[in-house]
N, C-alpha and C. Protein backbone atom coordinates (compact mmCIF):
# COMPACT_ATOMS: atom_id res chain seq x y z
N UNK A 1 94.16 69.27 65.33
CA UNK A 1 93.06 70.17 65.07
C UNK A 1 93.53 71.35 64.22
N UNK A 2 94.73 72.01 64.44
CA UNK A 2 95.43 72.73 63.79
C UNK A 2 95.35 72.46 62.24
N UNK A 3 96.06 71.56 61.60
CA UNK A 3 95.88 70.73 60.40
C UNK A 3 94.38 70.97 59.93
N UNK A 4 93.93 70.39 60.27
CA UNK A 4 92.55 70.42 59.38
C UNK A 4 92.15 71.81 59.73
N UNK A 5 91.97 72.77 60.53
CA UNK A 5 91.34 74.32 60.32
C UNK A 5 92.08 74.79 58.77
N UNK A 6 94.18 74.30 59.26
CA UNK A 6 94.50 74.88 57.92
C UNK A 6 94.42 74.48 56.90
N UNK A 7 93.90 73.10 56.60
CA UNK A 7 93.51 72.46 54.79
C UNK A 7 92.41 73.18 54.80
N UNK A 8 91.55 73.61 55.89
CA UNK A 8 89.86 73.78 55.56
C UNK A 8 89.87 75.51 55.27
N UNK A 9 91.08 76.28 55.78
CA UNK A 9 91.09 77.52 54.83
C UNK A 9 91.43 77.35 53.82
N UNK A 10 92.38 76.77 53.44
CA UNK A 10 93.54 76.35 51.86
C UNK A 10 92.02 76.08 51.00
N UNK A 11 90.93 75.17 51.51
CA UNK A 11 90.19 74.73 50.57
C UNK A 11 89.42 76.09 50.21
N UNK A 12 88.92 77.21 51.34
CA UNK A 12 88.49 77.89 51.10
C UNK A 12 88.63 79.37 50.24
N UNK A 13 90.09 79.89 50.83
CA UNK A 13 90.83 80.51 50.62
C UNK A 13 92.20 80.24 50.38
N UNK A 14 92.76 79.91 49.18
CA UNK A 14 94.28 80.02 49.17
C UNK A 14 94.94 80.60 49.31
N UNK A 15 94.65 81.99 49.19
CA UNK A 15 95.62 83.22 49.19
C UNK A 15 95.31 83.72 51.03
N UNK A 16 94.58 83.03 51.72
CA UNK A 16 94.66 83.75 52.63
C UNK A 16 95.63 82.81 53.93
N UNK A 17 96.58 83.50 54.33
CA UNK A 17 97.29 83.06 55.11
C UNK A 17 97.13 82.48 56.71
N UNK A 18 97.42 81.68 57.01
CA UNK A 18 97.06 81.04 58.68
C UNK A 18 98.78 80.98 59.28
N UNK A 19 98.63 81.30 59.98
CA UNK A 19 99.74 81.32 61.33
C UNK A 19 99.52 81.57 62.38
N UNK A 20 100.19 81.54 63.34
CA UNK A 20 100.13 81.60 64.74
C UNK A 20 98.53 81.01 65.63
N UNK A 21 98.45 80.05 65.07
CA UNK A 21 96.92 79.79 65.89
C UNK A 21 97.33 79.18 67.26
N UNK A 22 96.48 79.76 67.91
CA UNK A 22 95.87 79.84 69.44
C UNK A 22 95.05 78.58 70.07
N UNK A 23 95.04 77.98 71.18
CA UNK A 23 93.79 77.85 71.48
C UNK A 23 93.37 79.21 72.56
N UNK A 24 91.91 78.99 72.91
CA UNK A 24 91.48 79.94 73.54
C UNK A 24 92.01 79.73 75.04
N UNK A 25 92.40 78.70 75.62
CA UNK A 25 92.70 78.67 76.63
C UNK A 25 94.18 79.26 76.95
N UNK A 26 95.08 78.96 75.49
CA UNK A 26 96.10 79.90 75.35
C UNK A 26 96.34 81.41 75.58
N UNK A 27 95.21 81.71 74.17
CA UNK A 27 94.98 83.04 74.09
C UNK A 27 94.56 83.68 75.33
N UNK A 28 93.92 83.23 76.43
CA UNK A 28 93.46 83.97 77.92
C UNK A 28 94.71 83.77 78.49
N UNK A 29 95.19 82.72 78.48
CA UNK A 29 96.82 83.13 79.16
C UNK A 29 97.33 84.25 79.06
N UNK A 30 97.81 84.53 78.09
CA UNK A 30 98.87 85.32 77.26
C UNK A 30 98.14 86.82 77.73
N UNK A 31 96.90 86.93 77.73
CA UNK A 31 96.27 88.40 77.74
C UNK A 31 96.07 88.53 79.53
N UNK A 32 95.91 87.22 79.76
CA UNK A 32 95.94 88.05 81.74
C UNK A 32 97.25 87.55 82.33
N UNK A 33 98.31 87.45 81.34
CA UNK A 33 99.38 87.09 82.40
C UNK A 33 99.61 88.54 83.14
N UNK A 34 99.73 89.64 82.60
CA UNK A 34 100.14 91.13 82.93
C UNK A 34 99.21 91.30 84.35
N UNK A 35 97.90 91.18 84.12
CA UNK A 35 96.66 91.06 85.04
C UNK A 35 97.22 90.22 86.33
N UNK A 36 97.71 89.33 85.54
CA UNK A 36 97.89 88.11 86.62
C UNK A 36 99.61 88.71 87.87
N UNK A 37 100.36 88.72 87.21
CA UNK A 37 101.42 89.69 87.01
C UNK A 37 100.90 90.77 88.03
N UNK A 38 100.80 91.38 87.75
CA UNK A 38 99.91 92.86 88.69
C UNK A 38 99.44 92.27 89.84
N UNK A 39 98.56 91.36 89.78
CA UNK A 39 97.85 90.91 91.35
C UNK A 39 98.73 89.91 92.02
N UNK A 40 99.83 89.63 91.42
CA UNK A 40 100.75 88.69 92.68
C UNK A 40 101.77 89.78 92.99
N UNK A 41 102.07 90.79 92.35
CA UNK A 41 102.80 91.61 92.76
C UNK A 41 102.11 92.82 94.33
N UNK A 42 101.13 92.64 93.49
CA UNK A 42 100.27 93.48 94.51
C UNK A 42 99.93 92.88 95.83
N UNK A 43 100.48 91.12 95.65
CA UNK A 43 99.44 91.00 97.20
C UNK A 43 101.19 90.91 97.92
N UNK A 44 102.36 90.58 97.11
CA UNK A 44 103.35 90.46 97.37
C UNK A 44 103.84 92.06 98.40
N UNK A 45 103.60 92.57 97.72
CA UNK A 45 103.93 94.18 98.13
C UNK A 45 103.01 94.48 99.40
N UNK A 46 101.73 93.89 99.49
CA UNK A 46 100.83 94.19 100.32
C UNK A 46 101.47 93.18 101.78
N UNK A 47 101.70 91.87 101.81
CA UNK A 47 102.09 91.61 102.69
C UNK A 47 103.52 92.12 102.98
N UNK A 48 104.64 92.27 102.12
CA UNK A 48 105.32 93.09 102.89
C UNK A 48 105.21 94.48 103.71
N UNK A 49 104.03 95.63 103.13
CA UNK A 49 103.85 96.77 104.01
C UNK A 49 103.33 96.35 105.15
N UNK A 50 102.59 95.35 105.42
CA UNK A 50 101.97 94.39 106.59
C UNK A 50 103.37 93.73 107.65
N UNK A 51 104.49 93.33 106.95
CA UNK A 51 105.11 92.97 107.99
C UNK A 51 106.12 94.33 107.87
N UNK A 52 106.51 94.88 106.91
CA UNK A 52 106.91 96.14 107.85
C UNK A 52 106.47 96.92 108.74
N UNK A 53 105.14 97.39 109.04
CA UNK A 53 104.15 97.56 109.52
C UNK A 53 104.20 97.30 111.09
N UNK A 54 104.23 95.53 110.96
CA UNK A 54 104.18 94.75 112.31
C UNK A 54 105.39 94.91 113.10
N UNK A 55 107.13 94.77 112.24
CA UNK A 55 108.23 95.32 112.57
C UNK A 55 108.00 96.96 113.32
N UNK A 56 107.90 97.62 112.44
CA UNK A 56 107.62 98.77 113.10
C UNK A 56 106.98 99.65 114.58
N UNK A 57 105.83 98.63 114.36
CA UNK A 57 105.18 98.57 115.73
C UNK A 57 105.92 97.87 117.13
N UNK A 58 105.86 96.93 116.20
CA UNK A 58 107.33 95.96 117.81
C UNK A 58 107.63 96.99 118.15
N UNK A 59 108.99 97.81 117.06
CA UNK A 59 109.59 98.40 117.45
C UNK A 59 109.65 99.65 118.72
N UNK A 60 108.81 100.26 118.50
CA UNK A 60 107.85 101.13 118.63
C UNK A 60 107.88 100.75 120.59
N UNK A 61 107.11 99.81 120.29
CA UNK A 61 106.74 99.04 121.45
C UNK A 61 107.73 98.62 122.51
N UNK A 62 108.87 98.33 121.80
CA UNK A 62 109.46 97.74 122.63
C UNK A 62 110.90 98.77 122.74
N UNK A 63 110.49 99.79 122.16
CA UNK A 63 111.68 101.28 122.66
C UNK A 63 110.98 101.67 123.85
N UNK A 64 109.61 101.63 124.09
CA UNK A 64 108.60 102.46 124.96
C UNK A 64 108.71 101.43 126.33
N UNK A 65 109.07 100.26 125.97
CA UNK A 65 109.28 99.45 126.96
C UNK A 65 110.94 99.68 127.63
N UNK A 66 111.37 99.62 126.82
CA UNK A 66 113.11 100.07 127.24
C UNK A 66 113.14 101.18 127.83
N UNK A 67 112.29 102.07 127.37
CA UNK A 67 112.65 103.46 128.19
C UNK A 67 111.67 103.62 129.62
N UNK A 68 110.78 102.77 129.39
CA UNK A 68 109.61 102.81 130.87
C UNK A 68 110.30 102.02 131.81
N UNK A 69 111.37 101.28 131.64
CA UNK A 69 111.71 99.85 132.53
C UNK A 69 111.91 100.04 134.20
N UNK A 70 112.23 101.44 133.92
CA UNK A 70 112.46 101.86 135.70
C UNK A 70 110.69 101.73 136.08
N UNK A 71 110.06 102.26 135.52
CA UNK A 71 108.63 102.67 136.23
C UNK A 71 108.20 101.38 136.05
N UNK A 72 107.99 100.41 135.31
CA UNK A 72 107.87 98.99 135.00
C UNK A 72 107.90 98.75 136.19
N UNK A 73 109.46 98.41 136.50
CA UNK A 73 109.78 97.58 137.58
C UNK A 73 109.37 98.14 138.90
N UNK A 74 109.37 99.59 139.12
CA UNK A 74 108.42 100.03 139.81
C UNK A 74 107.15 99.54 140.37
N UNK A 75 106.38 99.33 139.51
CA UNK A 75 104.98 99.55 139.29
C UNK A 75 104.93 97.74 139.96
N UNK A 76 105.88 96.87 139.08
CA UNK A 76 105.89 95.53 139.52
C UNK A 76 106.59 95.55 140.99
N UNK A 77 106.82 96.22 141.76
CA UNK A 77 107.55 96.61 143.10
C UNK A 77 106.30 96.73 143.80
N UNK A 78 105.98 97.69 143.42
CA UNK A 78 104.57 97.94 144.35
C UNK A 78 103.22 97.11 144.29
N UNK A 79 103.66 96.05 143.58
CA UNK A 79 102.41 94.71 143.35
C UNK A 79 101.71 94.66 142.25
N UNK A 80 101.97 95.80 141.02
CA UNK A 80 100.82 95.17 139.98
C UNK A 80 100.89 94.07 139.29
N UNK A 81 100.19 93.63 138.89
CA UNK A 81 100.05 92.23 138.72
C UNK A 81 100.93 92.35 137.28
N UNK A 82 101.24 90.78 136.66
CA UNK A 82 101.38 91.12 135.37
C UNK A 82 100.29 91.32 134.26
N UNK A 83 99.66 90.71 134.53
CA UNK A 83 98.48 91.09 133.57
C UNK A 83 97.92 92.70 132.98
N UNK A 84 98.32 93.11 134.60
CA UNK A 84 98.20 94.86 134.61
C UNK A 84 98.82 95.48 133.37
N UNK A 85 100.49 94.88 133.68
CA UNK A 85 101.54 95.44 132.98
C UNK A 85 101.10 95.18 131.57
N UNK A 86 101.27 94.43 131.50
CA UNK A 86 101.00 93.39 129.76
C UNK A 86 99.92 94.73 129.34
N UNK A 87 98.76 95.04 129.75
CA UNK A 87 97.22 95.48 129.66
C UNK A 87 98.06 97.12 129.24
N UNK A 88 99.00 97.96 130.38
CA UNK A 88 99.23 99.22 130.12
C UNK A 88 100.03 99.34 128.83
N UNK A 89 100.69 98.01 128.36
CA UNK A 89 101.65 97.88 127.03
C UNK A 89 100.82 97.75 126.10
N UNK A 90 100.16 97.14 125.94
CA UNK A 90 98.93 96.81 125.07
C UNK A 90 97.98 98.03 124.38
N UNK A 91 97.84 98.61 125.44
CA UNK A 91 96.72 100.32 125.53
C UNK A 91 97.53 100.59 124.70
N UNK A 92 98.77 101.06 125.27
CA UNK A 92 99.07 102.00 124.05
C UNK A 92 99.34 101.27 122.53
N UNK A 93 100.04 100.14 122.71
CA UNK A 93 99.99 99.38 121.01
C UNK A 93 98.89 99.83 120.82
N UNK A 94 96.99 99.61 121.35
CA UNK A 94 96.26 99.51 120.68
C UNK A 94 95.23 100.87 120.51
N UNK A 95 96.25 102.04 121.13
CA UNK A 95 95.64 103.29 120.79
C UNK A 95 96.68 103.91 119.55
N UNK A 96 98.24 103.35 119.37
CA UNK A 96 98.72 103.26 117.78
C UNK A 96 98.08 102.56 116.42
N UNK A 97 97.22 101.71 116.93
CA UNK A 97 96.00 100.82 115.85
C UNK A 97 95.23 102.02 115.38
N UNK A 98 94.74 102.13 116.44
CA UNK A 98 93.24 102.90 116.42
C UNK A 98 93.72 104.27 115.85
N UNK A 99 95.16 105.31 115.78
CA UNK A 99 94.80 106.38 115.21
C UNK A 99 95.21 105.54 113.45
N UNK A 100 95.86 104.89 113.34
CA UNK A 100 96.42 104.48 111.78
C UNK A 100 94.93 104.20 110.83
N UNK A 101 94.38 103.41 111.86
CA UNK A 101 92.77 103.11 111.31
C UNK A 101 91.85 104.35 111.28
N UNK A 102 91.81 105.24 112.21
CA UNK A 102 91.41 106.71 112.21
C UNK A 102 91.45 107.15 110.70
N UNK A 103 92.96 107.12 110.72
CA UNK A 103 93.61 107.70 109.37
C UNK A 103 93.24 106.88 107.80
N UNK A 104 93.64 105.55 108.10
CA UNK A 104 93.64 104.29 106.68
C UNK A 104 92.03 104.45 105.84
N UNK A 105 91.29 104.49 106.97
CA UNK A 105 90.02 103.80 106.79
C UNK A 105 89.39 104.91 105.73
N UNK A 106 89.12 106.30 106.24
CA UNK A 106 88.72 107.15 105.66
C UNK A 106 89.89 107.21 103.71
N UNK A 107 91.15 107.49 104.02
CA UNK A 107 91.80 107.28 103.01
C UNK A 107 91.71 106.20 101.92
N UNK A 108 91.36 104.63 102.55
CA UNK A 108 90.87 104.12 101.64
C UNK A 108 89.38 103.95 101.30
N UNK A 109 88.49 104.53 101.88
CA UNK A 109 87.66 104.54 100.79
C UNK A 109 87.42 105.70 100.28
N UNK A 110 88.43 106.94 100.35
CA UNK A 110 88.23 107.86 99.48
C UNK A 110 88.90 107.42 97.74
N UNK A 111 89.61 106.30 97.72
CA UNK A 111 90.37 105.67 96.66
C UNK A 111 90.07 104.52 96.24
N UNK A 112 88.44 104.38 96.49
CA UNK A 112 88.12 102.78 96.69
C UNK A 112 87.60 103.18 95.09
N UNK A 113 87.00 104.38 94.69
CA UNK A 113 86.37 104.45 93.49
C UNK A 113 87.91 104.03 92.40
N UNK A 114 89.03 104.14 92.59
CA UNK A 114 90.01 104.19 91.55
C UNK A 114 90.52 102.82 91.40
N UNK A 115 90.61 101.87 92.94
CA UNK A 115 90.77 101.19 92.74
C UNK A 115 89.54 100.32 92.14
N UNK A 116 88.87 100.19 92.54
CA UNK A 116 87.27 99.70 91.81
C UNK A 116 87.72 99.15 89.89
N UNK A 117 88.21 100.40 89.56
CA UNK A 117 88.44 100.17 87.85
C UNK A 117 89.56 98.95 87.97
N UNK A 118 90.12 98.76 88.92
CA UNK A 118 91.66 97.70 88.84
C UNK A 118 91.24 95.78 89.53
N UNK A 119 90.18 96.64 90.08
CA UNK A 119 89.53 94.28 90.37
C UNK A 119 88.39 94.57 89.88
N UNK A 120 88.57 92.78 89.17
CA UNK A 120 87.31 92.22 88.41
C UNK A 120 86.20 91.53 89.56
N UNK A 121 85.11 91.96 89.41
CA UNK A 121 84.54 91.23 90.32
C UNK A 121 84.36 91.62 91.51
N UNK A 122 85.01 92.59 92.06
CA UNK A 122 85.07 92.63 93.46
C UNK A 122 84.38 94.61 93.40
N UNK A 123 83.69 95.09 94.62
CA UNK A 123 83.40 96.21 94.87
C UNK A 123 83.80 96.69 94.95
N UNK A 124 83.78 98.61 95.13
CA UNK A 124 84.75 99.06 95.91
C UNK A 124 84.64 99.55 97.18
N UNK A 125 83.64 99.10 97.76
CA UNK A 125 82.77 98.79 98.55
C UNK A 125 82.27 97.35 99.29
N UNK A 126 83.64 96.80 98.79
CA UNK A 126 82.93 94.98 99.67
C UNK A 126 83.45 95.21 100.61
N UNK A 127 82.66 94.71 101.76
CA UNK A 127 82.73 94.54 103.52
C UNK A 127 83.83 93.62 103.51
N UNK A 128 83.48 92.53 102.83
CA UNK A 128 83.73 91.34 103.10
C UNK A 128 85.25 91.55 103.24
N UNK A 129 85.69 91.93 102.36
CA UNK A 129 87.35 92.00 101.77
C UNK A 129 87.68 93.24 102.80
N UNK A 130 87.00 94.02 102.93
CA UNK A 130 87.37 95.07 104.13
C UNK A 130 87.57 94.73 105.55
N UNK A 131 86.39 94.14 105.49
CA UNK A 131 86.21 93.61 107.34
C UNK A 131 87.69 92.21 107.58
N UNK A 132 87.95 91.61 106.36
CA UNK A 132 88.76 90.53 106.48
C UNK A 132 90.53 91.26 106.76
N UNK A 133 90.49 92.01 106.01
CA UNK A 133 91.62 93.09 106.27
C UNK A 133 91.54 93.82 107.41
N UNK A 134 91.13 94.17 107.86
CA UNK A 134 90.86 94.93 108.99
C UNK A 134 91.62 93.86 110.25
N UNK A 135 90.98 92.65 110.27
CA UNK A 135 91.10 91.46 111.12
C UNK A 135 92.15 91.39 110.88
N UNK A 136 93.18 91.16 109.54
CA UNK A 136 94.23 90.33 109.66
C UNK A 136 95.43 91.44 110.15
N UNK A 137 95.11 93.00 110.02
CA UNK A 137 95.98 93.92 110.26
C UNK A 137 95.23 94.04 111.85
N UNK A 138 94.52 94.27 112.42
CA UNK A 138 93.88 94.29 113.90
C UNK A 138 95.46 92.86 114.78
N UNK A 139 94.80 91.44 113.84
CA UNK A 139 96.08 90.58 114.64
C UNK A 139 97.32 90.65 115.03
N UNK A 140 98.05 91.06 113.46
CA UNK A 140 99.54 91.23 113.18
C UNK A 140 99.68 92.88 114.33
N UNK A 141 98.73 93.74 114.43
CA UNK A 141 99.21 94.48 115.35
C UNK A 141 99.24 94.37 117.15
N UNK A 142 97.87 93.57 117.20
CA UNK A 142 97.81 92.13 118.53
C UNK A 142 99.17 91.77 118.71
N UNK A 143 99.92 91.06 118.10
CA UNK A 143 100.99 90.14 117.69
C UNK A 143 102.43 91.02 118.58
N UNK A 144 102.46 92.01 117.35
CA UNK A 144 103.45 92.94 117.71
C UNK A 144 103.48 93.93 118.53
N UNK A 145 102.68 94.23 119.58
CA UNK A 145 102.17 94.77 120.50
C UNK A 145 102.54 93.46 121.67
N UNK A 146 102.15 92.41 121.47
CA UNK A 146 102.00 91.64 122.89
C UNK A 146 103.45 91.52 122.90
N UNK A 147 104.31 90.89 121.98
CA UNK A 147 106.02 90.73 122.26
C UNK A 147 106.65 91.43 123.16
N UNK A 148 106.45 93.01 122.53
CA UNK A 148 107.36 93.91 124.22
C UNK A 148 106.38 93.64 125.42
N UNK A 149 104.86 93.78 125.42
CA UNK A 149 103.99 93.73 126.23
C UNK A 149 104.33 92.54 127.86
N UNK A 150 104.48 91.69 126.82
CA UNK A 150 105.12 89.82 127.54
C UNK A 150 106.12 90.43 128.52
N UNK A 151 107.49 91.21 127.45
CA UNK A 151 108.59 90.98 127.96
C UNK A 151 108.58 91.98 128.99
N UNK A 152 107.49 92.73 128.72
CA UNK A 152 107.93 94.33 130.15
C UNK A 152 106.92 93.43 131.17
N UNK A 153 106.55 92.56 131.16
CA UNK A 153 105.61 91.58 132.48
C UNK A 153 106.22 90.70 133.11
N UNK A 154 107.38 90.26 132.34
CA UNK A 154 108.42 89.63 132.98
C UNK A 154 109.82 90.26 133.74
N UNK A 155 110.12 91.73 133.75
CA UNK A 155 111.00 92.52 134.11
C UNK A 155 111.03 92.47 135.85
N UNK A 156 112.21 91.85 136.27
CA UNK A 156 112.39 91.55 137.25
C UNK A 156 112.34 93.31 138.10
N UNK A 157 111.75 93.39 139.26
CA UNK A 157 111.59 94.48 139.52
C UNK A 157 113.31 95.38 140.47
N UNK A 158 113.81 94.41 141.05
CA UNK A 158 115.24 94.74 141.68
C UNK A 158 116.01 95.22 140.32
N UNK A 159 116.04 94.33 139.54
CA UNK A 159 116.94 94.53 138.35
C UNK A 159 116.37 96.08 137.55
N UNK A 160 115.12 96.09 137.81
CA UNK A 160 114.81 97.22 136.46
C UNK A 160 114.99 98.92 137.49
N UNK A 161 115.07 98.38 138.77
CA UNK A 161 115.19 99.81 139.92
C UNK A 161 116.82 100.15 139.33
N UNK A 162 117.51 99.18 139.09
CA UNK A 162 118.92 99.09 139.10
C UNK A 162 119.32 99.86 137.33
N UNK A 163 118.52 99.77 136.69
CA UNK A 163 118.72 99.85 135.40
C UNK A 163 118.66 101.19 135.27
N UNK A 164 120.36 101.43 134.18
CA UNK A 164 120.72 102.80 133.68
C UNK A 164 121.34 103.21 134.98
């Protein structure tokens, strides 16, 4: 196809030069690779602040568990159930949710107008993509919250009187 565009300028124009031809499916390559580029970097970067995030919280979680272990085992001394335990580990993971979201929520949509100029297609204002985020950071903090949660429900209560 190339060939004949360039005899069919030559016939038209001789003096005018042809090089570098494109197809269009090319030419959209080449102009959203950067685009393209940008949004795998971005979701790349995004799931890592997500599992640092989730790390963090463990962490978090499971220092608060290390340092409660006497009252733990306590508390499992005097009969609370595990479920109890798991439930008082949990509260607090899920009152560390609730101030970050306090905080995130308002922050991003004070920046939703800037990002808005950076996706095609999408609001800065879609639920959809909001409410779906919300869920998948609500889980991963579920997640990392229940790990110490489990393990301070399993803390043998003789052993944790004994501990330190």
């Amino acid at each position: 196809m190339f060939a004949a565009l360039r005899r069919k300028v030559q016939e038209l124009d001789g003096a005018m030069p042809v090089y570098d031809m494109k197809t269009l499916d090319r030419q959209l390559d080449e102009t959203l690779s950067t685009e393209r580029l940008i949004a795998v970097l971005s979701a790349a970067f995004g799931l890592l602040a997500t599992v640092l995030a989730a790390l963090g919280l463990y962490g978090v979680m499971a220092f608060m568990v290390a340092r409660r272990t006497k009252e733990i085992g306590l508390r499992m001394a005097l009969g609370a159930p595990q479920a109890q335990v798991v439930w008082m580990v949990m509260r607090e993971a899920l009152v560390l949710v609730a101030a970050g979201l306090a905080i995130g929520i308002p922050v991003a949509w004070a920046v939703s107008k800037y990002v808005s100029t950076q996706l095609f297609g999408v609001k800065a204002t879609d639920m959809v993509s909001a409410a779906a985020a919300l869920v998948i950071l609500a889980l991963v903090a579920a997640v990392a919250g229940f790990l110490p949660a489990r393990r301070a429900s399993t803390i043998d209560p003789i052993q944790a009187l004994r501990y330190e």
